[in-house]
Protein backbone atom coordinates (compact mmCIF):
# COMPACT_ATOMS: atom_id res chain seq x y z
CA UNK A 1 17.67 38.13 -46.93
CA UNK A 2 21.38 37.61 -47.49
CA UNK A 3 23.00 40.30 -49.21
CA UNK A 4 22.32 43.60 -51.37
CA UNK A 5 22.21 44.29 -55.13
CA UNK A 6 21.75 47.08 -57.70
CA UNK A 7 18.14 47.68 -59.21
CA UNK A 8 18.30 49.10 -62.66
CA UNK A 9 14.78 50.46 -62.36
CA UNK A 10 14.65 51.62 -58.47
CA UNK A 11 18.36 52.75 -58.05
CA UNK A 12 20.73 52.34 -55.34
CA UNK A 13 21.16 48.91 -53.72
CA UNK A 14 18.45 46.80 -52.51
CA UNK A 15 17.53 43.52 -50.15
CA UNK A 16 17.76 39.98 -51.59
CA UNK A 17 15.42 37.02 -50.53
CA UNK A 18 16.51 33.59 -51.20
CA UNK A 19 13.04 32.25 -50.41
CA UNK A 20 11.19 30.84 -53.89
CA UNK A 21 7.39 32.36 -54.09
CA UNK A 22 6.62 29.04 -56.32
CA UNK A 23 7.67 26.59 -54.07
CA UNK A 24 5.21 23.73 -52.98
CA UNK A 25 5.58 25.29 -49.26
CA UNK A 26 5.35 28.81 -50.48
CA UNK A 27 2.18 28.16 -52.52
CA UNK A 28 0.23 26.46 -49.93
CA UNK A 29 0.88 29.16 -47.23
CA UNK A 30 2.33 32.35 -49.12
CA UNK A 31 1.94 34.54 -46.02
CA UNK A 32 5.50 33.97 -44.67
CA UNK A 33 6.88 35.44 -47.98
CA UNK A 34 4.66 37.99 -48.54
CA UNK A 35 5.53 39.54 -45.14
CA UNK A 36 9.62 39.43 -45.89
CA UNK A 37 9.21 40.90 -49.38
CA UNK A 38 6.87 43.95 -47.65
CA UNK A 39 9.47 43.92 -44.66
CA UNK A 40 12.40 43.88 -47.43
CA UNK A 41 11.50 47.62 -48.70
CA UNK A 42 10.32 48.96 -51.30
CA UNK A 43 11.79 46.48 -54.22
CA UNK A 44 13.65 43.04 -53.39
CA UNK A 45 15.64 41.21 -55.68
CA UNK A 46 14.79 36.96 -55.98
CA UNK A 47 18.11 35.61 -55.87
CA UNK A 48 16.39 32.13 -57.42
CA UNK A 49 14.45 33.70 -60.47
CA UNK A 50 16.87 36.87 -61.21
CA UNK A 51 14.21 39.16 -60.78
CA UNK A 52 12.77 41.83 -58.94
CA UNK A 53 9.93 42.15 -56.95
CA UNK A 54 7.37 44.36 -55.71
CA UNK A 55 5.14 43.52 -52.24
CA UNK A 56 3.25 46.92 -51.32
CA UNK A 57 0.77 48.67 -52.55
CA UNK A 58 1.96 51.72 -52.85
CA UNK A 59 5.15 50.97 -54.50
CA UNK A 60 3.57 48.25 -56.93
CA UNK A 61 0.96 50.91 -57.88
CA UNK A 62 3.49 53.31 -58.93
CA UNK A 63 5.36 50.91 -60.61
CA UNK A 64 2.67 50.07 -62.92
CA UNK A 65 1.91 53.57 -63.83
CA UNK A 66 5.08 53.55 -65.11
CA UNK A 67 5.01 51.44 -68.05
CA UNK A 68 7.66 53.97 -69.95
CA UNK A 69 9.79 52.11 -67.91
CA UNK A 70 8.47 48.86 -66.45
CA UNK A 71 6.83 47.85 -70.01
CA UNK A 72 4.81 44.94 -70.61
CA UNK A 73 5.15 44.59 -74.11
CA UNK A 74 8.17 41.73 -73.85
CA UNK A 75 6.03 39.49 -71.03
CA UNK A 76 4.58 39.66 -67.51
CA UNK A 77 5.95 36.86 -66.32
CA UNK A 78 9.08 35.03 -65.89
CA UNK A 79 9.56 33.23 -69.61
CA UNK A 80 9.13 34.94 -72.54
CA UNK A 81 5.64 35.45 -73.78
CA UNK A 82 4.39 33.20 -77.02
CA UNK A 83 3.89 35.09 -80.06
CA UNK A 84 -0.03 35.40 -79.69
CA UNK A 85 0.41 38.49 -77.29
CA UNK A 86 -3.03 39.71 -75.20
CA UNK A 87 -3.94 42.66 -74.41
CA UNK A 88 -1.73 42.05 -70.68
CA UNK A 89 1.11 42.21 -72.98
CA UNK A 90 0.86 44.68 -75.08
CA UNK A 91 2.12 48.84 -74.16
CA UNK A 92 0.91 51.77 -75.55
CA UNK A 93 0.27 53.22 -78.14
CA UNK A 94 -0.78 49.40 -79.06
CA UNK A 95 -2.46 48.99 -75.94
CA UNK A 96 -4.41 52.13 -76.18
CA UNK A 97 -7.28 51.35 -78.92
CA UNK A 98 -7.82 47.37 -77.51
CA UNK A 99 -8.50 48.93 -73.88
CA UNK A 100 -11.14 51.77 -75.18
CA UNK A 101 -12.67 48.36 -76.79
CA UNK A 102 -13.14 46.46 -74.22
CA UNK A 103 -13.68 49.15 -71.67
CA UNK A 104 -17.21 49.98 -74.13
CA UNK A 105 -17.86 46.28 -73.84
CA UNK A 106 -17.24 45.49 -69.92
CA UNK A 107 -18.71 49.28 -69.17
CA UNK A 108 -20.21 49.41 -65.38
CA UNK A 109 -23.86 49.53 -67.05
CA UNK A 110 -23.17 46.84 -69.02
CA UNK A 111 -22.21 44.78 -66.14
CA UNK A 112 -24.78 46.19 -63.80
CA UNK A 113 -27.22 44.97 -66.79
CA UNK A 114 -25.87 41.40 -65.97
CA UNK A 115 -26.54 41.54 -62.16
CA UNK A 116 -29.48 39.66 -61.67
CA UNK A 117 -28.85 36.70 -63.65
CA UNK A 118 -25.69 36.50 -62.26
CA UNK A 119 -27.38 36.51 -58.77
CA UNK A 120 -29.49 33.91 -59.78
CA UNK A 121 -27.63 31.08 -61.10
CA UNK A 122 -25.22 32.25 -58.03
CA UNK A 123 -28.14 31.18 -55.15
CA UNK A 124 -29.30 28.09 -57.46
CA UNK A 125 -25.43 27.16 -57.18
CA UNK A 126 -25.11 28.15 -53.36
CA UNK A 127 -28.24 25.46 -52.53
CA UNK A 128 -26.66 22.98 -54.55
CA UNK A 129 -22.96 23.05 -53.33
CA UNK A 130 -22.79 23.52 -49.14
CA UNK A 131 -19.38 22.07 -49.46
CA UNK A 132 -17.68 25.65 -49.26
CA UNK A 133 -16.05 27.73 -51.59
CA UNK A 134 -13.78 25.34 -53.47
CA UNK A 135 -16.36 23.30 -55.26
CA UNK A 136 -18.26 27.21 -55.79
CA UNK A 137 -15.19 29.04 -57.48
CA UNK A 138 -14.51 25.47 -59.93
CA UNK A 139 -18.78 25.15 -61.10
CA UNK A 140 -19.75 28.94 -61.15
CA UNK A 141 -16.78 30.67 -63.28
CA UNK A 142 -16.52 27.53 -66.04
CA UNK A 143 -20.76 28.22 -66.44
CA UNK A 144 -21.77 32.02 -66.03
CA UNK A 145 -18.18 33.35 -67.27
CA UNK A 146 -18.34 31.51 -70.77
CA UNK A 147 -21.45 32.13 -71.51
CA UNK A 148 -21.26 36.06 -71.13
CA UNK A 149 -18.44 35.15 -73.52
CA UNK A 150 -20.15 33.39 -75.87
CA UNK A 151 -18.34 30.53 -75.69
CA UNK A 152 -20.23 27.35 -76.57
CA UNK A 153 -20.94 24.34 -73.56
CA UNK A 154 -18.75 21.79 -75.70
CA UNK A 155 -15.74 21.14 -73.92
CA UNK A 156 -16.13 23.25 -71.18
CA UNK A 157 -13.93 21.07 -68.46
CA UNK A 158 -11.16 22.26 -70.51
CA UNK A 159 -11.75 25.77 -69.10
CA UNK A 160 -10.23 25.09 -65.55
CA UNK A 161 -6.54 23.42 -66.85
CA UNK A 162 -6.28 25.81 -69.63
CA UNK A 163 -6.66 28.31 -67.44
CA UNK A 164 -4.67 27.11 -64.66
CA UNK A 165 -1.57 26.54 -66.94
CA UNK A 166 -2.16 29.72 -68.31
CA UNK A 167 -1.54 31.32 -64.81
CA UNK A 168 1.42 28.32 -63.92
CA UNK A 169 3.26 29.79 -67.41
CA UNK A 170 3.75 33.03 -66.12
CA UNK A 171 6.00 31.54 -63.12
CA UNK A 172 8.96 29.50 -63.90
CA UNK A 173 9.22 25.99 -65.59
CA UNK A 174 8.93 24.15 -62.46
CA UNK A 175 7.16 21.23 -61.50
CA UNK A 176 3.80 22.75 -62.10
CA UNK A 177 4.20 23.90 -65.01
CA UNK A 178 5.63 21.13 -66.13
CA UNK A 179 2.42 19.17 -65.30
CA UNK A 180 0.38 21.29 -67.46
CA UNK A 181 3.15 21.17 -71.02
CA UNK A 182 1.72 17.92 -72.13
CA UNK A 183 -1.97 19.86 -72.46
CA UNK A 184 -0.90 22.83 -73.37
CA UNK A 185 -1.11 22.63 -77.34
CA UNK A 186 -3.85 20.84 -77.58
CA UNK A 187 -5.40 23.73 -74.51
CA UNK A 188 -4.40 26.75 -76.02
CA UNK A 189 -5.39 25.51 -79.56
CA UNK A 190 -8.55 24.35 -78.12
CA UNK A 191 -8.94 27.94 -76.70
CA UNK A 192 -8.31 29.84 -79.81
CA UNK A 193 -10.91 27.77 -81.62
CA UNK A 194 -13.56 28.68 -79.40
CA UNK A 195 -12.49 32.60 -79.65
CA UNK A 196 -13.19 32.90 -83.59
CA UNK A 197 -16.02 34.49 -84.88
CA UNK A 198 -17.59 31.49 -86.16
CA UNK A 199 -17.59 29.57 -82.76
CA UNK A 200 -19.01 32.24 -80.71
CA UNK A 201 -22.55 32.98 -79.93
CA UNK A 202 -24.39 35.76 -81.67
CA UNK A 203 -24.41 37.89 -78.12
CA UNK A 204 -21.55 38.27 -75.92
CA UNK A 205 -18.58 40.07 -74.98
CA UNK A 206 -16.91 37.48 -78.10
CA UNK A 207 -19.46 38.67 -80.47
CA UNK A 208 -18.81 42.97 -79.20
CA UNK A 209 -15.16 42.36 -80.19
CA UNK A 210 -15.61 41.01 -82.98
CA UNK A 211 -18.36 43.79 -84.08
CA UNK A 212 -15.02 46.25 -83.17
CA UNK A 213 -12.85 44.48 -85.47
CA UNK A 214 -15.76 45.10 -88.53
CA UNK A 215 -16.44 48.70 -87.59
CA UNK A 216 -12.29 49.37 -87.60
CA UNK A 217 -11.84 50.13 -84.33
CA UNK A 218 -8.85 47.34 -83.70
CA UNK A 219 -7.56 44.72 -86.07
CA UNK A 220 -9.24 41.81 -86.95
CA UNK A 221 -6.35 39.77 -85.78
CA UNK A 222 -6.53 41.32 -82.46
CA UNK A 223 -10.58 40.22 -82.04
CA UNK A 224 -9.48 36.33 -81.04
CA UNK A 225 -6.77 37.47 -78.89
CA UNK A 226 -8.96 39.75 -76.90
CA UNK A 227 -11.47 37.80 -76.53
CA UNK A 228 -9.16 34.82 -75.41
CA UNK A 229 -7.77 37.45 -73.24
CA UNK A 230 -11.03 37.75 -71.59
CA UNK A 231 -11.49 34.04 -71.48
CA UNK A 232 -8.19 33.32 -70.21
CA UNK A 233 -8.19 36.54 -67.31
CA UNK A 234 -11.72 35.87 -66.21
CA UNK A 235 -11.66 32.63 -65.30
CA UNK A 236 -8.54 33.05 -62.70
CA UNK A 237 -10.32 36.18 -61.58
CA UNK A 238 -13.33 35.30 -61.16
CA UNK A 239 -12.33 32.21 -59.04
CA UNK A 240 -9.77 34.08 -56.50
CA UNK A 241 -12.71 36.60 -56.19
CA UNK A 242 -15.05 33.98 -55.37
CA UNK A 243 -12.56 32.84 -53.29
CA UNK A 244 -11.86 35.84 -51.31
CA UNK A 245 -15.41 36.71 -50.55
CA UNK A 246 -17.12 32.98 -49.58
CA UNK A 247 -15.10 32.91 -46.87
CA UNK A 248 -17.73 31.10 -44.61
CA UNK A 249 -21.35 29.86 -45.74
CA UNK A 250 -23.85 30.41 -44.44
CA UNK A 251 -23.03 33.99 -44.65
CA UNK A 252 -24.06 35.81 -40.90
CA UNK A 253 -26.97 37.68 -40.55
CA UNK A 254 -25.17 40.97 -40.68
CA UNK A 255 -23.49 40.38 -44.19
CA UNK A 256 -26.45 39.35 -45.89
CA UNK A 257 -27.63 42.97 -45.56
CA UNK A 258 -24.57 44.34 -47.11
């Protein structure tokens, strides 16, 4: 923290950090920097990036209540978005009807409906991999995610680099996501192929959005983008999830009656 600045949004001046969130070092152990950014206040500016950041809760969950203000609409990450804009980047009103959508199709019952099998393909995976919960969050998101989906088992190894540039495109063009540029076209169209109707199975979330897009209830240029936006989402999701529950295996005796 080296000096002060002026925040558009928050008003009055604020802390800068020097330190870079995507560094190698920063990456691997993000702790350090999390703790000055929540130390910093309530916004800090990123002296390296030109942009302002939010570290606690309370603060970030007002700030994205306020999408008047803090809109999404132009990106939600450092570079400009592509012109295929998901439903991350999109504000109301043209957020609003997309949202209802896929809130029908990921409902609570619907996803309580999906529990066992889920729970089952989860224990044939836990007897399988002992290793811990890296080789568990790659082998159980790229199965059981794209096939609620819909998405067909060719070319399913693509899943886990699309994906992973996907989330190294919303940070800045460093060496990362540099690795990933050489893929990406080839990804992305890869991706968008396996979101059209055509190419999805007759059941799944795919199939639901596209059922939307016949009744009228969004356009049928939105269906691939949502569902890609699904694709896309889940997959980081669903891994850091894994991630932050499987924090030991076996679990202890107590946690297994949770």
């Amino acid at each position: 923290m080296t000096a002060m600045t002026k925040c558009p949004v928050a008003g009055g001046k604020i802390p800068v950090l020097d330190q870079d969130p995507f560094s190698p070092e920063s990456l691997e152990n993000p702790l350090p920097f999390q703790e000055a950014l929540r130390e910093a206040g309530p916004v800090a500016y990123l002296s390296k990036y030109g942009a302002y950041a939010i570290g606690r809760y309370e603060h970030m969950s007002q700030a994205v209540s306020n999408w008047q203000e803090l809109t999404s609409g132009e990106g939600v990450g450092l570079l400009p978005p592509n012109r295929a804009r998901g439903l991350l980047q999109m504000d109301p009103p043209e957020h609003d009807t997309p949202r209802e959508v896929l809130q029908e199709i990921l409902s609570a019952r619907v996803l309580r409906s999906m529990k066992d099998n889920c729970m089952v393909r989860a224990e044939a995976l836990f007897d399988e991999l002992l290793d811990g919960v890296q080789q568990i969050g790659a082998v159980f998101p790229v199965n059981f995610f794209p096939d609620a989906s819909g998405i067909d088992p060719d070319g399913r190894e693509k899943l886990v680099p699309y994906a992973d540039h996907i989330f190294n495109s919303l940070g800045p063009r460093n060496e990362l996501f540099e690795k990933g540029a050489g893929q990406a076209k080839e990804l992305n169209e890869w991706a968008t192929g396996k979101c059209q109707r055509d190419a999805l199975a007759p059941e799944g979330f795919g199939a639901e959005i596209w059922a939307a897009a016949d009744r009228g209830d969004i356009l049928h240029e939105h269906a691939p983008l949502l569902t890609r936006s699904l694709l896309s989402a889940g997959m980081d999701t669903t891994v850091y999830g894994i991630s932050g529950r499987c924090t030991r295996w076996p679990p202890t005796p107590s946690s297994t009656k949770r």
